[in-house]
Protein backbone atom coordinates (compact mmCIF):
# COMPACT_ATOMS: atom_id res chain seq x y z
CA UNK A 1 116.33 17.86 -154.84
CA UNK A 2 119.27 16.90 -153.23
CA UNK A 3 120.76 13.37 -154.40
CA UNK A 4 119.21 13.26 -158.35
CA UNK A 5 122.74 12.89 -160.07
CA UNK A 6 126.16 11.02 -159.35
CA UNK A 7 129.54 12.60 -160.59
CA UNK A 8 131.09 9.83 -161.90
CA UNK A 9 134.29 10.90 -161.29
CA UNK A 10 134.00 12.67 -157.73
CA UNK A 11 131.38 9.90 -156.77
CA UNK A 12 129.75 12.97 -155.13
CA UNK A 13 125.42 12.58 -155.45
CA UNK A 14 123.81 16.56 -156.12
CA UNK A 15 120.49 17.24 -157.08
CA UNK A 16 118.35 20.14 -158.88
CA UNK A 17 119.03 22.20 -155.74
CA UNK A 18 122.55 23.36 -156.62
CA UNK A 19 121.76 23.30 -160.42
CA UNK A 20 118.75 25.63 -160.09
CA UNK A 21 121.10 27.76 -157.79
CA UNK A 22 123.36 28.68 -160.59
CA UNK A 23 120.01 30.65 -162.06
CA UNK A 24 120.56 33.78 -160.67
CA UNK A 25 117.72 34.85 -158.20
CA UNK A 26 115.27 33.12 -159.18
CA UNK A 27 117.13 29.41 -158.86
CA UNK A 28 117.41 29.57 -155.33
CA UNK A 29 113.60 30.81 -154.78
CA UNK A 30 112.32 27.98 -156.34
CA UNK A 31 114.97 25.91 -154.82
CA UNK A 32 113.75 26.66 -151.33
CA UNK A 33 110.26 27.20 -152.52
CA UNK A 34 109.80 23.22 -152.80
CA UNK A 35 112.36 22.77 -149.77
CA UNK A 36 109.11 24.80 -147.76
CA UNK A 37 106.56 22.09 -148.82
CA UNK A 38 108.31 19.42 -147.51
CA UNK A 39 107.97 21.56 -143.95
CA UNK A 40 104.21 21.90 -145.22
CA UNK A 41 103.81 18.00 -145.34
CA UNK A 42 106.14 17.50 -141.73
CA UNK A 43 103.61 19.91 -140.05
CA UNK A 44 100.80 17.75 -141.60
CA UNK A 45 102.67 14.71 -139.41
CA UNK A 46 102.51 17.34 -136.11
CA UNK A 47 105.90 16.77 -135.55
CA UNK A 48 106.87 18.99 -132.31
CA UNK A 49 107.93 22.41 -132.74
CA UNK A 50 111.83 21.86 -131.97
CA UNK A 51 111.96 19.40 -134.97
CA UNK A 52 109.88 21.76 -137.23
CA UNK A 53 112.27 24.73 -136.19
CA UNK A 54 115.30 22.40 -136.84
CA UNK A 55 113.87 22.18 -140.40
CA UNK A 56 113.20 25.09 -141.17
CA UNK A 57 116.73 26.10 -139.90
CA UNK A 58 118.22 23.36 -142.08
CA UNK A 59 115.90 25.71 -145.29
CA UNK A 60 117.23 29.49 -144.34
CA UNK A 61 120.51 28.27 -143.78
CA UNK A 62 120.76 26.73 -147.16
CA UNK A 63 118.55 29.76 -148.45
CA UNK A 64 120.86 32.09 -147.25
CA UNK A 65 124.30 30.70 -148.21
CA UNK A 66 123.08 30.14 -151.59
CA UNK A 67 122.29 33.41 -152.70
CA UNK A 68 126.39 33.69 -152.59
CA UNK A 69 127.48 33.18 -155.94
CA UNK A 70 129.47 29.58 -156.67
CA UNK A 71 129.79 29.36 -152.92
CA UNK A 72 126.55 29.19 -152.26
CA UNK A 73 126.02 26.14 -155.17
CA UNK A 74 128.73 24.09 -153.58
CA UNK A 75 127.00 24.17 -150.11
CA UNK A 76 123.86 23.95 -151.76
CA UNK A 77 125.42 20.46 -153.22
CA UNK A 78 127.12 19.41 -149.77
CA UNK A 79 124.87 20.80 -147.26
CA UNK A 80 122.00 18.57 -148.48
CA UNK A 81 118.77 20.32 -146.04
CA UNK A 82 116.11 18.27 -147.87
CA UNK A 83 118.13 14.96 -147.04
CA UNK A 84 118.64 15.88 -143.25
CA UNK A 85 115.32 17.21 -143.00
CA UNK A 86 113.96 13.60 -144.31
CA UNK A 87 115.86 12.34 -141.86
CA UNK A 88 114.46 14.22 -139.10
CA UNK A 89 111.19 13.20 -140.15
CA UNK A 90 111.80 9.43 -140.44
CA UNK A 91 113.52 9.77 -137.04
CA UNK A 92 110.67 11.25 -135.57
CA UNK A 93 107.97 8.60 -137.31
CA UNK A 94 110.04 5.58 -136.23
CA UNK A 95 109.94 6.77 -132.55
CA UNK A 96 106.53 7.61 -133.08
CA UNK A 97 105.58 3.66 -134.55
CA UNK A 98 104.86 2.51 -131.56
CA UNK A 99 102.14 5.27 -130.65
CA UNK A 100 100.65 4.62 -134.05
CA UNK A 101 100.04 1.36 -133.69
CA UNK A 102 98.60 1.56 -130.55
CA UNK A 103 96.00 4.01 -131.60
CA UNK A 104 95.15 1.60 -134.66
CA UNK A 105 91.08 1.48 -134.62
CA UNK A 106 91.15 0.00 -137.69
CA UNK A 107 93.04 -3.08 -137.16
CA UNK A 108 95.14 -2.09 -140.37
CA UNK A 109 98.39 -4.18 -139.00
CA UNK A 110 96.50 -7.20 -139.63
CA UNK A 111 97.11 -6.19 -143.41
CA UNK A 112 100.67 -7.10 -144.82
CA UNK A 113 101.52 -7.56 -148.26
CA UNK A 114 97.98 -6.68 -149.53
CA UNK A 115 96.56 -10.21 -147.50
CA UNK A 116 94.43 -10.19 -144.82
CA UNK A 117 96.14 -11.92 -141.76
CA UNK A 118 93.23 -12.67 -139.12
């Protein structure tokens, strides 16, 4: 959503986020419409409340701007809340490695590469 296409000239990355912002209404519904399920699929990680708020910030505020007309497609293509909220989330899983592989019943670190390290 955020980082499809390069400008070849700017070298600046945008995504369908700004483009389906320049649809009037409805571009910026859907826009943060599939910005929400990626807060659906965080909350499906548990991730604590203050990152999940951060998120969802990172959504409205990007909602919200880009209802403004032009304006709101250039912070749309700057802002980037579906790249920082990624971010948030890897942050939060590469703290959380540790945790996970202590609670590993199955054994599954013994698997690398699709072999079978005993």
């Amino acid at each position: 959503m955020d980082t499809a296409f390069k400008i070849p000239v700017l070298g600046i990355k945008v995504g369908w986020d700004p483009v389906l912002g320049l649809v009037p209404g409805l571009g910026d519904l859907i826009a943060t419409a599939v910005s929400a399920y990626v807060i659906v699929l965080a909350a499906r990680f548990r991730l604590p409340r203050g990152i999940l708020a951060q998120m969802v910030f990172n959504i409205g505020l990007e909602a919200v701007v880009g209802t403004v007309p032009l304006v709101g497609d250039l912070f749309d293509a700057f802002y980037k809340s579906n790249v920082r909220n990624l971010k948030l989330l890897e942050a939060y899983l590469q703290c959380e490695s540790t945790e996970l592989e202590d609670a590993d019943d199955l054994n599954l670190s013994s698997v690398r590469d699709g072999e079978v390290y005993t």
